[in-house]
C-alpha atoms as a PDB file:
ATOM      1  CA  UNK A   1      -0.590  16.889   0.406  1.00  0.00           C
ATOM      2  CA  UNK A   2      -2.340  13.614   1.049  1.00  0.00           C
ATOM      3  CA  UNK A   3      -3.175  12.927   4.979  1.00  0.00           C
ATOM      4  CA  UNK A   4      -3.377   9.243   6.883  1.00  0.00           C
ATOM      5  CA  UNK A   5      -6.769   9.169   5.946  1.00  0.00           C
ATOM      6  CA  UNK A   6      -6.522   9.272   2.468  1.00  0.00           C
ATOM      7  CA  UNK A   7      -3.627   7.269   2.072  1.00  0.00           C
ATOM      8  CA  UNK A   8      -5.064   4.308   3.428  1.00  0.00           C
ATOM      9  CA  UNK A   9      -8.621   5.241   1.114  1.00  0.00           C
ATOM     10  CA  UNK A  10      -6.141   5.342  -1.920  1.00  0.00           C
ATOM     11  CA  UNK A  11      -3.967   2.191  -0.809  1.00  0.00           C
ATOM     12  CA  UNK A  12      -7.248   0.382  -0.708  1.00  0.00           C
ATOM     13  CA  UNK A  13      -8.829   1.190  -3.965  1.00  0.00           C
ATOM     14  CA  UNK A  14      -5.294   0.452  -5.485  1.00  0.00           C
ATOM     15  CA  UNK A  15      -5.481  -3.088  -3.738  1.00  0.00           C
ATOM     16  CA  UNK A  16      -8.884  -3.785  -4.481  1.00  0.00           C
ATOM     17  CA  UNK A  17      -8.165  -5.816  -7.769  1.00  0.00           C
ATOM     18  CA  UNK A  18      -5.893  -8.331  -5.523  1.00  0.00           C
ATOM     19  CA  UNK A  19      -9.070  -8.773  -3.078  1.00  0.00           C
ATOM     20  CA  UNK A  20     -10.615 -11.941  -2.481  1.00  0.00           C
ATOM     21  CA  UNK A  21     -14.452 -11.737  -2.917  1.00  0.00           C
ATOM     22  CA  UNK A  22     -15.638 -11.050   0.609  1.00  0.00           C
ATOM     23  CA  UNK A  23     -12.409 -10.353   2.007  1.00  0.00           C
ATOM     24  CA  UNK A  24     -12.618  -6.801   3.430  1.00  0.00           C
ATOM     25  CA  UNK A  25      -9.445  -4.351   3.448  1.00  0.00           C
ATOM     26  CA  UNK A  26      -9.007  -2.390   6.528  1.00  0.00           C
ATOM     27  CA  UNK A  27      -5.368  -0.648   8.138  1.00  0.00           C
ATOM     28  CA  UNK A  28      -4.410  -3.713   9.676  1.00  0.00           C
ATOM     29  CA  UNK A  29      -4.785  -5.673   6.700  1.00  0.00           C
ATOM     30  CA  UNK A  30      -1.246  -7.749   5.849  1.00  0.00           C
ATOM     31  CA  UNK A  31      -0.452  -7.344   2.474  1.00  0.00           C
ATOM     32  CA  UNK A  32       1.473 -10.421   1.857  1.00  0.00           C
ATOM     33  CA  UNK A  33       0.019 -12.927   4.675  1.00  0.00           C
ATOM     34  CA  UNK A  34      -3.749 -11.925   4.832  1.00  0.00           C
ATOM     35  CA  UNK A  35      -3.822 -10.354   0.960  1.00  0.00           C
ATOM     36  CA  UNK A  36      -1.552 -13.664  -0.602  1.00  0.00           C
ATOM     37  CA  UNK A  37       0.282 -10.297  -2.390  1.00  0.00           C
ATOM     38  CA  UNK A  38       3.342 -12.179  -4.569  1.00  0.00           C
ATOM     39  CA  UNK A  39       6.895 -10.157  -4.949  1.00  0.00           C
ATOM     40  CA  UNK A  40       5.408  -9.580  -8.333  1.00  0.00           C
ATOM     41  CA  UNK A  41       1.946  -8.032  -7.169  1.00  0.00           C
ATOM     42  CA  UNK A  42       4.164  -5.995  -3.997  1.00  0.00           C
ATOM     43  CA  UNK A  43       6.185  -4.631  -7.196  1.00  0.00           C
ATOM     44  CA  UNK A  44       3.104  -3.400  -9.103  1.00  0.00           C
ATOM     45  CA  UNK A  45       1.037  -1.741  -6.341  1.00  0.00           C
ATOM     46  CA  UNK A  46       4.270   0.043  -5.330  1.00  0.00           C
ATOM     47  CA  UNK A  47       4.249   1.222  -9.184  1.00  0.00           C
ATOM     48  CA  UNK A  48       0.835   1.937  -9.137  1.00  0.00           C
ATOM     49  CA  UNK A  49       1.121   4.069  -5.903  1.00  0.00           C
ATOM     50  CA  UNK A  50       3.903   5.966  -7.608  1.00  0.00           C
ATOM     51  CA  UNK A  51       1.987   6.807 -10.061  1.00  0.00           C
ATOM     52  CA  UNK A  52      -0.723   8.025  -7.857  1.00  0.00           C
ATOM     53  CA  UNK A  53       1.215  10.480  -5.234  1.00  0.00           C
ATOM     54  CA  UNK A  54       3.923  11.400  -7.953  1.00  0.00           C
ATOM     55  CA  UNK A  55       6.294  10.249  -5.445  1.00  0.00           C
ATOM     56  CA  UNK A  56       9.359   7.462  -6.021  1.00  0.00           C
ATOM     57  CA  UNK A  57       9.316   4.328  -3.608  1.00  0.00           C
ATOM     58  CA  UNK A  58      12.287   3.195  -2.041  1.00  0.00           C
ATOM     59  CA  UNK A  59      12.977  -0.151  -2.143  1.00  0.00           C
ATOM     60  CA  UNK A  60      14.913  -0.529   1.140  1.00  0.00           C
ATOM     61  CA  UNK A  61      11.818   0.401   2.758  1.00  0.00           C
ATOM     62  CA  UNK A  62       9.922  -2.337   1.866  1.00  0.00           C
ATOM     63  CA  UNK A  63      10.826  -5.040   4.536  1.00  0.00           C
ATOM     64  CA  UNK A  64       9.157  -2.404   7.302  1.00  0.00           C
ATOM     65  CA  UNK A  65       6.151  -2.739   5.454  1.00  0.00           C
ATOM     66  CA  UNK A  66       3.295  -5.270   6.792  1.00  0.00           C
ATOM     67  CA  UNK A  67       0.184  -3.568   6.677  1.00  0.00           C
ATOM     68  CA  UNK A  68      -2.239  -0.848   4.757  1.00  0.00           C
ATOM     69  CA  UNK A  69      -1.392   1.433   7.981  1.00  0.00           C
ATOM     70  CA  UNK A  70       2.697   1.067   7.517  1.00  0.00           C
ATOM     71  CA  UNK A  71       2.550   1.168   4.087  1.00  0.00           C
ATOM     72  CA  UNK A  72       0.487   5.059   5.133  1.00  0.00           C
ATOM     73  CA  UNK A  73       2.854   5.809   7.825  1.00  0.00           C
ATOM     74  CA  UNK A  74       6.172   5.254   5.109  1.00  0.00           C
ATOM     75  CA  UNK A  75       4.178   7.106   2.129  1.00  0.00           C
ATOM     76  CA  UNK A  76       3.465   9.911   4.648  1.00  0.00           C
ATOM     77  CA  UNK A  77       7.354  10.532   5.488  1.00  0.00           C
ATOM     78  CA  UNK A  78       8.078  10.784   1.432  1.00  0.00           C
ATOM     79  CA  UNK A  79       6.222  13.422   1.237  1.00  0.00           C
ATOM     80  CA  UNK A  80       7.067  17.118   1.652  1.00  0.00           C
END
């Protein structure tokens, strides 16, 4: 099972195609305020990180997610 620490390494390479050039990604990074993410690009990442922990994302979680670090703290209480 994935820790803190790698959940915020994974979340980060997943979001590193929405990155501006020179805009750096750390825990505290917004997704949809600093990042710009769309509803579209939030939709695909969450895919994505499906796909990546085997795990299923549920979508009434979502609004509690702001940042790298609670999108971590959500995927760690999915998991076994």
């Amino acid at each position: 099972m994935p820790d803190y620490n790698e959940f915020i390494t994974r979340i980060c390479g997943i979001l590193q195609p929405f990155v501006k050039p020179g805009q750096a990604l750390t825990a505290d990074s917004e997704l949809v305020s600093e990042l710009g993410l769309t509803s579209l690009q939030v939709m695909m990442m969450i895919e994505q990180i499906e796909d990546d922990f085997d795990i299923s994302v549920p979508l009434n979680i979502l609004p509690d997610i702001r940042t790298i670090r609670d999108l971590a703290r959500q995927l760690e209480r999915l998991l076994p």
